[in-house]
Protein backbone atom coordinates (compact mmCIF):
# COMPACT_ATOMS: atom_id res chain seq x y z
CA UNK A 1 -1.47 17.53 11.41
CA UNK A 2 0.48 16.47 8.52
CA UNK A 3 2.33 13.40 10.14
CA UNK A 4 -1.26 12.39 11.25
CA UNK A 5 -2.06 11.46 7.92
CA UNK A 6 1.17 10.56 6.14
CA UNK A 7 2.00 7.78 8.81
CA UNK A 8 -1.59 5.64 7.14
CA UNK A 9 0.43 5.69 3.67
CA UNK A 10 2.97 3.37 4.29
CA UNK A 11 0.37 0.94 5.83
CA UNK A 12 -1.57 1.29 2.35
CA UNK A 13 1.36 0.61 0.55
CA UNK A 14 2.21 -2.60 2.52
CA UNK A 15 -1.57 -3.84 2.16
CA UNK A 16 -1.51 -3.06 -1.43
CA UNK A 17 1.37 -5.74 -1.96
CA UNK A 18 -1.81 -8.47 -1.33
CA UNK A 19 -3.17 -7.19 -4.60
CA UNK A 20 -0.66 -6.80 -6.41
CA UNK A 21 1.12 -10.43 -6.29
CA UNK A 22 2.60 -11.37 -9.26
CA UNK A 23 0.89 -14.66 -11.10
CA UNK A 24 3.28 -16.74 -9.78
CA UNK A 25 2.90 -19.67 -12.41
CA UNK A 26 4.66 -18.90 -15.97
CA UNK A 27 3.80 -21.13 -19.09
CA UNK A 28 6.06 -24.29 -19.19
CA UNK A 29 9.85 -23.67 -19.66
CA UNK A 30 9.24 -20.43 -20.59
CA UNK A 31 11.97 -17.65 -18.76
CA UNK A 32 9.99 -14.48 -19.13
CA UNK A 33 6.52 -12.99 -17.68
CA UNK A 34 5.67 -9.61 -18.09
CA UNK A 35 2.43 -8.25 -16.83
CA UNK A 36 0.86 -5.37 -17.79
CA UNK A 37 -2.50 -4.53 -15.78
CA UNK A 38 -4.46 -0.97 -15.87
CA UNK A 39 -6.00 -0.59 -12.62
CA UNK A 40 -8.81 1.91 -10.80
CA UNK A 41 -8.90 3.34 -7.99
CA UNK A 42 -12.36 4.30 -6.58
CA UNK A 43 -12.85 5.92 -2.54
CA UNK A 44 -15.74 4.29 -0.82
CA UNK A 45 -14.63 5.69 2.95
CA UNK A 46 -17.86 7.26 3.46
CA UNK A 47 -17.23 10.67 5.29
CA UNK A 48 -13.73 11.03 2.60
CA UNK A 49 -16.38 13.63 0.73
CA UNK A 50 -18.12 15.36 3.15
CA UNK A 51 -19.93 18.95 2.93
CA UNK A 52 -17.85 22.07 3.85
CA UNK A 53 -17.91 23.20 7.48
CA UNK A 54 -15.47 22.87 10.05
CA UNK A 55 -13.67 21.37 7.12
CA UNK A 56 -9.82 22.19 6.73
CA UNK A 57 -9.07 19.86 2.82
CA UNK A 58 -5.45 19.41 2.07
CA UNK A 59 -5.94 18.43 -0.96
CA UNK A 60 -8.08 19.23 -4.28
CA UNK A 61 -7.85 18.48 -7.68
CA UNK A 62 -8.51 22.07 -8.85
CA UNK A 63 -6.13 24.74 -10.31
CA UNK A 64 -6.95 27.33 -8.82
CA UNK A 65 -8.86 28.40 -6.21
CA UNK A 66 -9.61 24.75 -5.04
CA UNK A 67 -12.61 25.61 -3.03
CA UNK A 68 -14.86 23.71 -1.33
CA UNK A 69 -14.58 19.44 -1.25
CA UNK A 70 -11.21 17.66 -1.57
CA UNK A 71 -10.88 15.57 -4.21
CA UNK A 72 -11.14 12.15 -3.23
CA UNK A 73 -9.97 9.17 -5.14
CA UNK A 74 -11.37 8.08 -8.61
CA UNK A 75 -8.32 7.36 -10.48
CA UNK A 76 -6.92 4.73 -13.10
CA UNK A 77 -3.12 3.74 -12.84
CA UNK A 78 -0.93 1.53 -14.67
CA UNK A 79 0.74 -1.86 -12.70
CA UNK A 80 3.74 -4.02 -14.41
CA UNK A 81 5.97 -6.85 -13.32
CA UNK A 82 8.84 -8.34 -15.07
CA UNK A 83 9.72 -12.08 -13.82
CA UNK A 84 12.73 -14.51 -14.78
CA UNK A 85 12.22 -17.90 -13.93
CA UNK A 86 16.27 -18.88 -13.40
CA UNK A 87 14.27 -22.40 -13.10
CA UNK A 88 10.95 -23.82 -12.19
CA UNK A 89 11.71 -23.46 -7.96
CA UNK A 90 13.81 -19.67 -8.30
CA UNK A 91 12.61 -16.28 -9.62
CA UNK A 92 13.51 -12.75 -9.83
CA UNK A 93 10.99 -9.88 -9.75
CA UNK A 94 10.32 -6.59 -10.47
CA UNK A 95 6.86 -4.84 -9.60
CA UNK A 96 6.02 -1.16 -9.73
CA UNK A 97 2.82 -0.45 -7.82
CA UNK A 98 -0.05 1.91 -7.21
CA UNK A 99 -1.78 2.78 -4.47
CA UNK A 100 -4.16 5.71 -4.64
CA UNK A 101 -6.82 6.42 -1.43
CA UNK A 102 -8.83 9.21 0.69
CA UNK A 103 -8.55 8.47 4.86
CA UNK A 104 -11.95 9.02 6.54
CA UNK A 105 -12.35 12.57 8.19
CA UNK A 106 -10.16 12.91 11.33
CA UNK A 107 -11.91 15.24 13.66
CA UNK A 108 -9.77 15.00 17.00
CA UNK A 109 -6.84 16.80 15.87
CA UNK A 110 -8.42 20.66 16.39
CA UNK A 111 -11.58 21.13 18.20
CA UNK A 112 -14.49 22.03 15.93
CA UNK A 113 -12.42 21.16 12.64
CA UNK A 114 -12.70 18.02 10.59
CA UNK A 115 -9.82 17.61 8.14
CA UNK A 116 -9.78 15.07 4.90
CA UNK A 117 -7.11 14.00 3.05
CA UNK A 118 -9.01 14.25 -0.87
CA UNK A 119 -6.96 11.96 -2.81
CA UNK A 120 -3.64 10.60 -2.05
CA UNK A 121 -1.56 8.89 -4.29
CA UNK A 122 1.45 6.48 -3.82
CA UNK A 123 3.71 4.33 -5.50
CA UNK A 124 6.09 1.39 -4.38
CA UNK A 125 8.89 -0.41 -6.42
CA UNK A 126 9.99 -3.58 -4.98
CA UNK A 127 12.65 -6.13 -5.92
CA UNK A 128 12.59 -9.72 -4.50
CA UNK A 129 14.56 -13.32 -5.32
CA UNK A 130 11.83 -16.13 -4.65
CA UNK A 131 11.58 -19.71 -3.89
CA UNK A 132 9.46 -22.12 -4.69
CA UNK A 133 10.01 -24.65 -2.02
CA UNK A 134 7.42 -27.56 -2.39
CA UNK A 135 4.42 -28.81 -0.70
CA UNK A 136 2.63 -25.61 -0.61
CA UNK A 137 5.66 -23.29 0.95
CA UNK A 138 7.01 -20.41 -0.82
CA UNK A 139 10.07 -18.10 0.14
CA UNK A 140 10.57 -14.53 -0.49
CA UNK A 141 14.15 -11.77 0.27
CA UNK A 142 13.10 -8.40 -0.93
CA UNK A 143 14.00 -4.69 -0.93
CA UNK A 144 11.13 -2.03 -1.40
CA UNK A 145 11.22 1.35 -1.80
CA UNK A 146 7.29 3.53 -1.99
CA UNK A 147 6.86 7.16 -2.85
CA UNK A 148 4.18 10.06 -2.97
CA UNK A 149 3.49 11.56 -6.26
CA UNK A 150 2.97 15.48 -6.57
CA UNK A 151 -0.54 16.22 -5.20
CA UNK A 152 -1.76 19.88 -5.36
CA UNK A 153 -2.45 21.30 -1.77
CA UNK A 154 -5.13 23.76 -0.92
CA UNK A 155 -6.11 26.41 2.12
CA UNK A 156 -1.75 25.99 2.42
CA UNK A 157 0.63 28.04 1.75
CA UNK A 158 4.51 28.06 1.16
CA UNK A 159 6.56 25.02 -0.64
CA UNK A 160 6.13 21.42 -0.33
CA UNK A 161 3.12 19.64 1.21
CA UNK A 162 2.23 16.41 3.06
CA UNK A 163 5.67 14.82 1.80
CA UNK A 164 4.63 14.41 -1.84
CA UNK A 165 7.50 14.01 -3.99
CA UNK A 166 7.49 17.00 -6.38
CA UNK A 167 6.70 20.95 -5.23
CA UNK A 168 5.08 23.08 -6.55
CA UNK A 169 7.58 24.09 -9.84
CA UNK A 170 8.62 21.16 -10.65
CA UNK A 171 11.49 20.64 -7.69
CA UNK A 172 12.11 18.06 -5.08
CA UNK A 173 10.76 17.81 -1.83
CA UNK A 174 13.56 17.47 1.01
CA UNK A 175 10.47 16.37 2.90
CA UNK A 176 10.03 13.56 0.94
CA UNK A 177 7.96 10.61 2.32
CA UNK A 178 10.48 8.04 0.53
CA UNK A 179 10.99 4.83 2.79
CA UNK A 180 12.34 1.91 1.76
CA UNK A 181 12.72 -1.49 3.60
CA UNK A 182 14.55 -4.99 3.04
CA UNK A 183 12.48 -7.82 4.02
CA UNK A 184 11.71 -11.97 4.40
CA UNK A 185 8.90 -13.89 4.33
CA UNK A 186 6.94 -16.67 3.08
CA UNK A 187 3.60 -18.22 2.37
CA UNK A 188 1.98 -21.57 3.01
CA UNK A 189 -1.11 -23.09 1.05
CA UNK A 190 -2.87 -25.57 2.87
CA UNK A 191 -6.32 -27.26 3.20
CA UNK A 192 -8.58 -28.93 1.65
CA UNK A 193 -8.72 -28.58 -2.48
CA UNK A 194 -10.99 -26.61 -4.32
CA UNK A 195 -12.70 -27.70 -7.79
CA UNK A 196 -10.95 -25.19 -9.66
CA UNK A 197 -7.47 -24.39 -7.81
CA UNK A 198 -6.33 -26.07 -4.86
CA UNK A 199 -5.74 -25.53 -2.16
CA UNK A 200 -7.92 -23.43 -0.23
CA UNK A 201 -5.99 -21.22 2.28
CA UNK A 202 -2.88 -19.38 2.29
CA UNK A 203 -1.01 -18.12 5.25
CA UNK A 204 1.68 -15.21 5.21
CA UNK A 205 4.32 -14.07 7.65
CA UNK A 206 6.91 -11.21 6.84
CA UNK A 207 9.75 -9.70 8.75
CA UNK A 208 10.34 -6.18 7.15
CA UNK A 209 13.97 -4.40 8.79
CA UNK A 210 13.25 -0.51 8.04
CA UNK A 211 16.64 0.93 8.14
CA UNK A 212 16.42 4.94 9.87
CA UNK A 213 19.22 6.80 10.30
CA UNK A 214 20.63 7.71 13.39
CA UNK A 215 20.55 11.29 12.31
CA UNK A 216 16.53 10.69 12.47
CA UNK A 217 15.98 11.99 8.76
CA UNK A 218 13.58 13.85 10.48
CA UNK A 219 13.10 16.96 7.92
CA UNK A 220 10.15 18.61 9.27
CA UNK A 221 12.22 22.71 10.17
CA UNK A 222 10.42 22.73 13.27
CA UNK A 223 11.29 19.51 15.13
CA UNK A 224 15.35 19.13 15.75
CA UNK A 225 17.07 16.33 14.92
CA UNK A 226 18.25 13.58 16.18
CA UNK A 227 15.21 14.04 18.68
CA UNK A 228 12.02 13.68 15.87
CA UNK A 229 8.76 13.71 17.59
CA UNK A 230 10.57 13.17 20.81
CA UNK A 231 7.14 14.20 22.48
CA UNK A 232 5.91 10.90 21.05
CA UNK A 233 5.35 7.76 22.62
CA UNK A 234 8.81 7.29 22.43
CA UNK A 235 11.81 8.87 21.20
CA UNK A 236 13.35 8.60 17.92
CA UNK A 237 15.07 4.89 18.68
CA UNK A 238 16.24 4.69 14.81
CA UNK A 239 15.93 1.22 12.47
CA UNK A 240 14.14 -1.83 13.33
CA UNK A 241 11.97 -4.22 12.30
CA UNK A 242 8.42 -5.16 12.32
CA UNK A 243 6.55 -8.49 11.84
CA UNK A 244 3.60 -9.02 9.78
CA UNK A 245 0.83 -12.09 8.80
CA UNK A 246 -2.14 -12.85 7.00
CA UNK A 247 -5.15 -15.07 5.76
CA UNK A 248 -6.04 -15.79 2.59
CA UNK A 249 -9.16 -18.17 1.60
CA UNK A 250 -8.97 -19.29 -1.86
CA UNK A 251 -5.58 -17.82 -2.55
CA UNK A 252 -5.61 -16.94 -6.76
CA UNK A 253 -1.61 -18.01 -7.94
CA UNK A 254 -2.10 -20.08 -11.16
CA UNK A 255 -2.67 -18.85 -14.76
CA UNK A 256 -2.91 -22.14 -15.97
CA UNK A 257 -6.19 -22.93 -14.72
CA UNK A 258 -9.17 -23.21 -17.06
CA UNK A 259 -11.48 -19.46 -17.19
CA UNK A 260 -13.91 -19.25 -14.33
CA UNK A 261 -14.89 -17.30 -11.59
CA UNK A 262 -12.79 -17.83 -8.28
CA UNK A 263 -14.09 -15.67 -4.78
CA UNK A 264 -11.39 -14.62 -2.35
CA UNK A 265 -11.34 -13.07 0.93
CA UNK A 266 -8.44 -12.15 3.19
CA UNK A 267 -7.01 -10.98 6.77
CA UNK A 268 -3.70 -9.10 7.40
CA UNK A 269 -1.87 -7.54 10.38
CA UNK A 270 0.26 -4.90 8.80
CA UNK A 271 2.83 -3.17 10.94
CA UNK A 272 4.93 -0.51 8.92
CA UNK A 273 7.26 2.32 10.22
CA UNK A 274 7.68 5.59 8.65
CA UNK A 275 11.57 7.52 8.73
CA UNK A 276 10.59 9.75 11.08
CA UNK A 277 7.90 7.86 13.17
CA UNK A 278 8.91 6.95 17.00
CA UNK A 279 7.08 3.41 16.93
CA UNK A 280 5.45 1.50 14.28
CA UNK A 281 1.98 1.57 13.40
CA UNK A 282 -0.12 -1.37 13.00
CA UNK A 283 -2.72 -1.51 10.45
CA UNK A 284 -6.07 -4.11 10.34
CA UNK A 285 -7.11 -5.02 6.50
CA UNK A 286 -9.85 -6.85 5.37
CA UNK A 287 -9.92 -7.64 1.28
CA UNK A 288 -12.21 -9.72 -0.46
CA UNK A 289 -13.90 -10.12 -3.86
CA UNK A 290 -13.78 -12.00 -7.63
CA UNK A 291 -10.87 -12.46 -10.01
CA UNK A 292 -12.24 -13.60 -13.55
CA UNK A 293 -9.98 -15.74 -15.91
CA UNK A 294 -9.93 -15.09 -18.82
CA UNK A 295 -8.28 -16.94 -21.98
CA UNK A 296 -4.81 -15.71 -23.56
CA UNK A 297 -3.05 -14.65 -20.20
CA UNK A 298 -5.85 -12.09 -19.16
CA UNK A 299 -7.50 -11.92 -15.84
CA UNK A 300 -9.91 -9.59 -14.08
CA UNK A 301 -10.64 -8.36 -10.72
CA UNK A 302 -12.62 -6.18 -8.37
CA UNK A 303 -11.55 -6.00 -5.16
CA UNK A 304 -12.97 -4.42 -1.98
CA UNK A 305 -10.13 -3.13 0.52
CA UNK A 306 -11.05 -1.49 3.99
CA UNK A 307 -8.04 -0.45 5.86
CA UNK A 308 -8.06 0.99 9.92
CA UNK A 309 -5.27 1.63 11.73
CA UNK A 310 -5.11 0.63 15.67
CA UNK A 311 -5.34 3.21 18.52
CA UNK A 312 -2.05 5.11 18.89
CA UNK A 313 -1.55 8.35 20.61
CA UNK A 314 1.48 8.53 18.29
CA UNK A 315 -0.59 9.54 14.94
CA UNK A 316 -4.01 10.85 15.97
CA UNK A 317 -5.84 11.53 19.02
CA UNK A 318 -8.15 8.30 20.23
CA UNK A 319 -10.79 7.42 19.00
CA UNK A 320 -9.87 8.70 15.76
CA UNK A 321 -8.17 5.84 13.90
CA UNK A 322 -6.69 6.08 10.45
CA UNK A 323 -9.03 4.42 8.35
CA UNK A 324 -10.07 3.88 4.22
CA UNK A 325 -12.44 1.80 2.11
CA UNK A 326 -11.30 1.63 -1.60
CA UNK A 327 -12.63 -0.82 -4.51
CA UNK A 328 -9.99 -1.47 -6.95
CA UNK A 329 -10.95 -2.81 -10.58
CA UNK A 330 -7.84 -4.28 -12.59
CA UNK A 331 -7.06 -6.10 -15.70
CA UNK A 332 -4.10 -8.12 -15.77
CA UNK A 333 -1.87 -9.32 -19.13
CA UNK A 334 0.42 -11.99 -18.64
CA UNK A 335 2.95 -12.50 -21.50
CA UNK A 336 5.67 -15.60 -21.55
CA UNK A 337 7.98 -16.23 -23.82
């Protein structure tokens, strides 16, 4: 039941990388960009919240007894990058990212129960060297590592729940959902130019090499290792690599543009793979909505993100898919100097 749901978060964190791009374009000859950007989290799934009844909630945002609904997601976060431009083509950059969600209700996994997920909340910390090649291609190396914060469990009882970081007390979780991943990729804009940014699409392809010890990591007391979830689709077969892409139409990656209103709206095939997962999982994501610019280095956004995982027999039973709607509300600071 657990792994049914943790397996969607690394596919959230993944997605959440489209919205969290860094502006790529710093003032001219300056070395340093830091952006600051508050940002709000609000669950649109739809069934996330549903009435008690043949309802089994992990999660709650209560003290005590926690009865009754989950808690599902309406939370505000903090987002920053740091960038240095070693010239106007190379960059280095730091993000630190949030990603906070409720999955729809899963109802295959017990007869007669529905189980939600209230809110979950993840972070991701990535590092990447990037090129600015020319002609509309731009080249990315990066390392990434994402994380579950504490989140209090309910109708459970014992230590450490659904692989958050903390327990209960204050300790660490050995069953820590911590993956991390080096990756490649690049982007491409192309197309005809729009009035106020061109051009008008921007495609993206990733390679992402998740390294898994032979061991399995697999820290769930009630599997043994090396075999994790050997009743899977397939064994435990250790590191590897998955492939992503995407769409973007009217791709947002200037600062220097005058304020105005600029639409987007956005495709991506997002495979990710979990520590202790036998095969990746491959996640569908639709994105769309309005970034406002704003003068002195601000911009603002509200985004609408709806996220559903493909049919796999290795996280929930078909036709249950993993699946999330979130709109996300940010205001981004851009300093140079």
């Amino acid at each position: 039941m657990r792994r049914a749901i943790h397996v969607a978060i690394a596919g959230l964190m993944v997605a959440s990388l489209l919205l969290s791009t860094p502006l790529a374009a710093a003032a001219a000859n300056a070395k340093w960009e830091v952006d600051i950007a508050p940002i709000y989290f609000l669950d649109d799934t739809g069934d996330s919240s549903a009435p008690p009844g043949n309802l089994f909630p992990i999660y709650c945002s209560g003290q005590a007894a926690c009865a009754g609904t989950p808690h599902t997601t309406a939370n505000l976060r903090l987002d920053y990058d740091l960038i240095y431009h070693f010239s106007q083509r190379w960059n280095f950059h730091y993000a630190h990212t949030n990603f906070d969600f409720s999955l729809g209700r899963i109802v295959t996994l017990a007869p007669g129960t529905s189980l939600l997920s209230g809110s979950v909340n993840d972070r991701e910390d990535k590092l990447s060297l990037n090129y600015l090649a020319g002609h509309g291609l731009s080249l990315s190396g990066w390392y990434d590592s994402h994380q579950r914060t504490n989140i209090e469990a309910t109708g459970l009882t014992g230590g450490c729940f659904f692989n958050s970081v903390a327990c209960p007390g204050g300790g660490s979780n050995p069953s820590s959902i911590n993956s991390n991943s080096w990756g490649v990729g690049g982007t491409y804009a192309f197309g005809p130019h729009a009035t106020y940014q061109p051009p008008m699409f921007s495609a993206a392809f990733n390679i992402n090499y998740f390294p898994r010890p032979a061991a399995g990591n697999c820290t769930d007391p009630a599997i043994a290792q090396p075999a994790c979830y050997s009743g899977g689709i397939n064994g435990y077969v250790g590191s590897g690599v998955v492939y992503g892409y995407g769409l973007t139409m009217f791709p947002f990656a200037d600062t220097k543009i005058p304020p105005g209103s600029i639409p987007f709206i956005g495709y991506s095939s997002l495979p990710v793979w979990f520590h202790a997962e036998n095969t990746p999982e491959v996640y569908n994501v639709i994105d769309g909505g309005i970034i406002q610019v704003l003068p002195h280095g601000l911009t603002a956004s509200a985004t609408y993100f709806k996220l559903q995982g493909r049919y796999s027999s290795d996280t929930i039973p078909p036709p249950d898919v993993v699946r999330s709607v979130t709109f996300l509300f940010k205001l981004n600071y851009a300093l140079t100097f």
